[in-house]
PDB file of N, CA and C in Angstrom:
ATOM      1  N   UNK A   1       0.846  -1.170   0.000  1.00  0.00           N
ATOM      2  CA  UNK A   1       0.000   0.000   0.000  1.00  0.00           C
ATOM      3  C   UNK A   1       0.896   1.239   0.000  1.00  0.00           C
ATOM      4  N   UNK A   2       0.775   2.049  -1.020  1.00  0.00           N
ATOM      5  CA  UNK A   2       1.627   3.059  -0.641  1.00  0.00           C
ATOM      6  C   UNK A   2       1.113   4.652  -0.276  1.00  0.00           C
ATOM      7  N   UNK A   3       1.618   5.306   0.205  1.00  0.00           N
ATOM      8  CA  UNK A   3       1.306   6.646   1.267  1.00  0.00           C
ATOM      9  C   UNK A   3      -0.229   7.128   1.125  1.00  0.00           C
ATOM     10  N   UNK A   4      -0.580   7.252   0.034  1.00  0.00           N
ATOM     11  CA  UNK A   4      -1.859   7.843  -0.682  1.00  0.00           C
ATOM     12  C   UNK A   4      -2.786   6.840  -0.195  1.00  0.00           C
ATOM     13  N   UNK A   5      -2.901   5.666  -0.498  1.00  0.00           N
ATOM     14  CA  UNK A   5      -3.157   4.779  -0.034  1.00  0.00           C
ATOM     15  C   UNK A   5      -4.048   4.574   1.418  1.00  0.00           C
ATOM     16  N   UNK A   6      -2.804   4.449   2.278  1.00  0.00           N
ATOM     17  CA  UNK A   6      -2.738   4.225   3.639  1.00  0.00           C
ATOM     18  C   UNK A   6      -3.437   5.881   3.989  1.00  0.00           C
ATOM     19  N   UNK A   7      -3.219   6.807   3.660  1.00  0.00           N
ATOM     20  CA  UNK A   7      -3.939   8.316   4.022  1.00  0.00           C
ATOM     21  C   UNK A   7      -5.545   8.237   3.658  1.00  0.00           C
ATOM     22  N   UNK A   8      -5.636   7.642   2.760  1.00  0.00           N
ATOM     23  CA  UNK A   8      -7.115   7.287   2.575  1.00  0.00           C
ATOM     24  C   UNK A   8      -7.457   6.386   3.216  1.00  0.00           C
ATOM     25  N   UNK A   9      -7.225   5.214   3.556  1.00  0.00           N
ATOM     26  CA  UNK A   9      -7.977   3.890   4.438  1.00  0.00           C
ATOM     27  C   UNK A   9      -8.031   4.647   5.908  1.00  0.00           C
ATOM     28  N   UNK A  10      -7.019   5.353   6.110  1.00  0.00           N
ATOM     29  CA  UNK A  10      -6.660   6.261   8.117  1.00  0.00           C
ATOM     30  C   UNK A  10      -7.855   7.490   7.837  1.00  0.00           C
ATOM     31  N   UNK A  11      -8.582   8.085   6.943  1.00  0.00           N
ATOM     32  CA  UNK A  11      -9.361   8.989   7.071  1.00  0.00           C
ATOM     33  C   UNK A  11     -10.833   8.083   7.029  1.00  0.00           C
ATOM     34  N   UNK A  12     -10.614   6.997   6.277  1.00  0.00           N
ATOM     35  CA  UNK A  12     -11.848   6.164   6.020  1.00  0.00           C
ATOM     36  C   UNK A  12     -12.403   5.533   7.635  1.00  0.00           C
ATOM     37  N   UNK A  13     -11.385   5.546   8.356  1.00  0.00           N
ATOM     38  CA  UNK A  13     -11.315   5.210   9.628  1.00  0.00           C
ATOM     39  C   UNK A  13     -10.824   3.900   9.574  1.00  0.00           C
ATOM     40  N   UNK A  14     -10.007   3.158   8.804  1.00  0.00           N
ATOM     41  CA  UNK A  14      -9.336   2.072   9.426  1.00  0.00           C
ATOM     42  C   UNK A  14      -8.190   2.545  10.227  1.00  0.00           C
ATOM     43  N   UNK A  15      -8.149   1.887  11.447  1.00  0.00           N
ATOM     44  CA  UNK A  15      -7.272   2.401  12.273  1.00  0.00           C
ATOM     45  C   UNK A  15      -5.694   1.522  12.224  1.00  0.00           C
ATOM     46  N   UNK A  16      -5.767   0.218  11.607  1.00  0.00           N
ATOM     47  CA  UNK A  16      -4.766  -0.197  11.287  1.00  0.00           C
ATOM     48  C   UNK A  16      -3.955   0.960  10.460  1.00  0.00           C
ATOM     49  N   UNK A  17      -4.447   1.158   9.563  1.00  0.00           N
ATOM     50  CA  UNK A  17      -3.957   2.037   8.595  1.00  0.00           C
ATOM     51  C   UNK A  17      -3.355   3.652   9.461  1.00  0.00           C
ATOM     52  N   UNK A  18      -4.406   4.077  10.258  1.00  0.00           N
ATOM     53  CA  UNK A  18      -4.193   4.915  11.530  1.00  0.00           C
ATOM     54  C   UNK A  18      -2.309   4.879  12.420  1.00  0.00           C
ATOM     55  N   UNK A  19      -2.599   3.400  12.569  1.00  0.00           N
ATOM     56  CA  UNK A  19      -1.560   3.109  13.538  1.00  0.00           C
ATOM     57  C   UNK A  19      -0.280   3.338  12.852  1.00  0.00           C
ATOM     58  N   UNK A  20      -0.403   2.328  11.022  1.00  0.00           N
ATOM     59  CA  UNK A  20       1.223   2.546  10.458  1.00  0.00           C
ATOM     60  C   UNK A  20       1.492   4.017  10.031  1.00  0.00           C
ATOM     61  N   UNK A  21       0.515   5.005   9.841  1.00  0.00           N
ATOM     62  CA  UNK A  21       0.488   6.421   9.119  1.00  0.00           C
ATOM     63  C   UNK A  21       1.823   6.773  10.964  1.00  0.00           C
ATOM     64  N   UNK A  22       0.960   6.507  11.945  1.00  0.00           N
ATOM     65  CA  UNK A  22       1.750   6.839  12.975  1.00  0.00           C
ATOM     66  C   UNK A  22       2.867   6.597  13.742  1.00  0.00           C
ATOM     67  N   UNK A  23       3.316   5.345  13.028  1.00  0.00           N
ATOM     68  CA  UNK A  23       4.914   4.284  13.273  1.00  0.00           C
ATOM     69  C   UNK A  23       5.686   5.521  12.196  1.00  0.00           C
ATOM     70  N   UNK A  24       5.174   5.522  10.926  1.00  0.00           N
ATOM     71  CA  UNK A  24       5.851   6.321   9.733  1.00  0.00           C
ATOM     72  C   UNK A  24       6.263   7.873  10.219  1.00  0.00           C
ATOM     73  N   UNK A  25       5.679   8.415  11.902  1.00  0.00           N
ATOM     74  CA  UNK A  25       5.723   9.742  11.936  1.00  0.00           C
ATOM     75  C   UNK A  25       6.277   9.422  13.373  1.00  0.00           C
ATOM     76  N   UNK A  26       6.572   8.721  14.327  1.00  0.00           N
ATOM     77  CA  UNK A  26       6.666   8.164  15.786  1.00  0.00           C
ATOM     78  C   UNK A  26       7.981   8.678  15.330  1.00  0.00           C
ATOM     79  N   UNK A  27       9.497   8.778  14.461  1.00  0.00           N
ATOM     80  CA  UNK A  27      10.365   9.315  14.950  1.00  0.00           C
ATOM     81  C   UNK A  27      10.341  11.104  14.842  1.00  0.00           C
ATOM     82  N   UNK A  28       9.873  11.847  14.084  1.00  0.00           N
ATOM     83  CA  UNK A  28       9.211  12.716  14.020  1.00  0.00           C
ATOM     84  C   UNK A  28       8.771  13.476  15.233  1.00  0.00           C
ATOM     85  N   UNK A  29       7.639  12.421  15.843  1.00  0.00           N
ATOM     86  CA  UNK A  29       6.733  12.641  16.983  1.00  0.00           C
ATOM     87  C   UNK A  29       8.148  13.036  18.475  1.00  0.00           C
ATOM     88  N   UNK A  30       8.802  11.810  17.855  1.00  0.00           N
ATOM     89  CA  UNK A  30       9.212  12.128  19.481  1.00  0.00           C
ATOM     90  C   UNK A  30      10.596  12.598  19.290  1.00  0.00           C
ATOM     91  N   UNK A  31      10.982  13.424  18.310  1.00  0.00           N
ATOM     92  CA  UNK A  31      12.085  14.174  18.295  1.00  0.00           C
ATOM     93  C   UNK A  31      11.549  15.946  18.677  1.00  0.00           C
ATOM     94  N   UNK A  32      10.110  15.774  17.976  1.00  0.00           N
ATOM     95  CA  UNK A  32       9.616  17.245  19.195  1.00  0.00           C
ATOM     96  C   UNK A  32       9.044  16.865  19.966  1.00  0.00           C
ATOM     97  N   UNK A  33       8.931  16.053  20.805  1.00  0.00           N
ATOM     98  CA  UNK A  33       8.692  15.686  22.668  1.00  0.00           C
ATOM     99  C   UNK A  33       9.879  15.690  22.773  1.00  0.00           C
ATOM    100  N   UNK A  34      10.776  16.100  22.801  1.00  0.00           N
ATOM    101  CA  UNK A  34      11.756  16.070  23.271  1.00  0.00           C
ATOM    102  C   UNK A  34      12.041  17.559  23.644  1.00  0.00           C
ATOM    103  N   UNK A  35      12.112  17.892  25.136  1.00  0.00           N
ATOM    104  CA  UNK A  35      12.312  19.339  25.600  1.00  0.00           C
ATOM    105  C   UNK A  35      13.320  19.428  26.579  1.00  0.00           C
ATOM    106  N   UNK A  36      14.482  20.411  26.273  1.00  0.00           N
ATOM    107  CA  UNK A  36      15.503  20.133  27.206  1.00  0.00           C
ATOM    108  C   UNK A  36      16.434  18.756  27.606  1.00  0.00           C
ATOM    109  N   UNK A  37      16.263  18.222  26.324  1.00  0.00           N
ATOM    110  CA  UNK A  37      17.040  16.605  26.110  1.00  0.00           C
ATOM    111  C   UNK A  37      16.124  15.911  27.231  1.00  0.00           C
ATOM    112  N   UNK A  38      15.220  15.627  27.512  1.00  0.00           N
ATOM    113  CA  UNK A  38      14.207  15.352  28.189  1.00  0.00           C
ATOM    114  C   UNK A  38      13.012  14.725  27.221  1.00  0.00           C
ATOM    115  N   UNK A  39      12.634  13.681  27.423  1.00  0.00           N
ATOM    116  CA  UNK A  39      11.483  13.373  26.701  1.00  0.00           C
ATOM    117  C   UNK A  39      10.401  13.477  27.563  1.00  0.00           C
ATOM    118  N   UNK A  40       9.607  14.304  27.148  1.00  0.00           N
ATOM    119  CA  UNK A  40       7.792  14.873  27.738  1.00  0.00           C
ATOM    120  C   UNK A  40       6.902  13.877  26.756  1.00  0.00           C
ATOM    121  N   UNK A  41       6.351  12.880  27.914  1.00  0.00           N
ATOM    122  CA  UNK A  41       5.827  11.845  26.839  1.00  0.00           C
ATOM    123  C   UNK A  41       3.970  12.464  26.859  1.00  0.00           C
ATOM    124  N   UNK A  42       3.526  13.350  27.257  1.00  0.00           N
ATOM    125  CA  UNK A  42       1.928  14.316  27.959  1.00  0.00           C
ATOM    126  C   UNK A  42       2.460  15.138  26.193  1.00  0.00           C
ATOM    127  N   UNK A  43       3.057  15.593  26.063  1.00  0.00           N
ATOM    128  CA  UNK A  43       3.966  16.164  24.505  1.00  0.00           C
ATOM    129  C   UNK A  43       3.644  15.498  23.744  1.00  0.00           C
ATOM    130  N   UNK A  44       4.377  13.802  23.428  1.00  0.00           N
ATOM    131  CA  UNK A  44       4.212  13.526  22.566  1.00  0.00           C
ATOM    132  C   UNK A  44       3.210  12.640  22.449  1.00  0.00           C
ATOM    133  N   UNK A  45       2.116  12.573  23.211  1.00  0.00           N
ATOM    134  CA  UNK A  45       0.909  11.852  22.952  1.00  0.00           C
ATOM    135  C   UNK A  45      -0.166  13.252  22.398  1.00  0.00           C
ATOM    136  N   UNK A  46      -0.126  14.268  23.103  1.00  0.00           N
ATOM    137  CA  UNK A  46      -0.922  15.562  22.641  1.00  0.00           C
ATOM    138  C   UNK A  46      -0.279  15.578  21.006  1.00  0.00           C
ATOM    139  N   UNK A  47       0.920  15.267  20.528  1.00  0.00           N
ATOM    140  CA  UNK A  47       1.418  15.110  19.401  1.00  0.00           C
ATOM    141  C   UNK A  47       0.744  14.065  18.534  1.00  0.00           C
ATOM    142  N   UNK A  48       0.729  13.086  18.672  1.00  0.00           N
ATOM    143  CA  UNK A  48      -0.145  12.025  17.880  1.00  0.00           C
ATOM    144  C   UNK A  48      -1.390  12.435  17.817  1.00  0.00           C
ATOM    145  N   UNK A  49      -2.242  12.690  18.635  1.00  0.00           N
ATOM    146  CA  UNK A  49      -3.407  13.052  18.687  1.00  0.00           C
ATOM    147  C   UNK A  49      -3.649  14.336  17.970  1.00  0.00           C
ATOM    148  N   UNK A  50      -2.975  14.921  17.451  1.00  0.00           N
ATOM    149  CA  UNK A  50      -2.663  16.291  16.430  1.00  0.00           C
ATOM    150  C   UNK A  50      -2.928  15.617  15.120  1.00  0.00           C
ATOM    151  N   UNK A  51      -1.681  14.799  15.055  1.00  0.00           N
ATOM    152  CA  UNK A  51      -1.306  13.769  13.885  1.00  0.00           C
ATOM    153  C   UNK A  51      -2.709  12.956  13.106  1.00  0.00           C
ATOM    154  N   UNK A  52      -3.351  12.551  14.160  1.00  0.00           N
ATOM    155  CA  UNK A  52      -4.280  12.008  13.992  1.00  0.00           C
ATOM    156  C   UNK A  52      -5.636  12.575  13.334  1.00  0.00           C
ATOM    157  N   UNK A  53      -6.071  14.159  13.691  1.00  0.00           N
ATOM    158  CA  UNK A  53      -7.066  14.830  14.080  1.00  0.00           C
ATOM    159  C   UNK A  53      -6.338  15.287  12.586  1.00  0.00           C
ATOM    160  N   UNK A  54      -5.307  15.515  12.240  1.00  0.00           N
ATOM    161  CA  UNK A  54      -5.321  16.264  11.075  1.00  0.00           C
ATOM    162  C   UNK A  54      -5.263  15.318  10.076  1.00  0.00           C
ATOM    163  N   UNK A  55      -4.907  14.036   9.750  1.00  0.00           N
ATOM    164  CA  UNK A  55      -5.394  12.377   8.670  1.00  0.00           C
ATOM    165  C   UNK A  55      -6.124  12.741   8.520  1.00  0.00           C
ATOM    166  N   UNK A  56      -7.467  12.821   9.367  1.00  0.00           N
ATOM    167  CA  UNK A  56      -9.306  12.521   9.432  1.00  0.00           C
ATOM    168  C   UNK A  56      -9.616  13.766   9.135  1.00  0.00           C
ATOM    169  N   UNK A  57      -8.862  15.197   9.245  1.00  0.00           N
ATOM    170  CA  UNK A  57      -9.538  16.434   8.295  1.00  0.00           C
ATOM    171  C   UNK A  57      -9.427  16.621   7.517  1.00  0.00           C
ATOM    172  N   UNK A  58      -8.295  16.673   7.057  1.00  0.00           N
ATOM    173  CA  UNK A  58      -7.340  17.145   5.762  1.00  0.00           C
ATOM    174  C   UNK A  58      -7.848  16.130   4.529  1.00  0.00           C
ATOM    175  N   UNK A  59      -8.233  16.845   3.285  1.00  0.00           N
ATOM    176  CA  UNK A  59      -8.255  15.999   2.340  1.00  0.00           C
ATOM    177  C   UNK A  59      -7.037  16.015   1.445  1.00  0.00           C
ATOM    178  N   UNK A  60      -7.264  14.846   0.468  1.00  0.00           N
ATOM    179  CA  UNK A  60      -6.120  14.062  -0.056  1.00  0.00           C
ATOM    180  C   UNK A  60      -6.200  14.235  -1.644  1.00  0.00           C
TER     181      UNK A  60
END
């Protein structure tokens, strides 16, 4: 399945599709949770949940 793909099945609401869109962005995610060489993990879950909220708005 490639990107286009998987962005359409994660807005369609398969959440499998949900989960790998979010493995594909998890180093991403937690290179800004990262504050003061400190990882703020309340950061990088408010981060996914961004990630997420914008799949299911944004069209493709």
């Amino acid at each position: 399945m490639n990107f286009k793909e998987l962005l359409l099945s994660a807005k369609a609401g398969n959440e499998t599709a949900a989960q790998e869109l979010l493995m594909l962005y998890d180093p991403l995610l937690t290179k800004e949770a990262v504050v003061n060489r400190v990882f703020d993990e309340d950061l990088y879950q408010e981060l996914r949940i961004v990630l997420l909220t914008c799949i299911r708005i944004f069209t493709v």
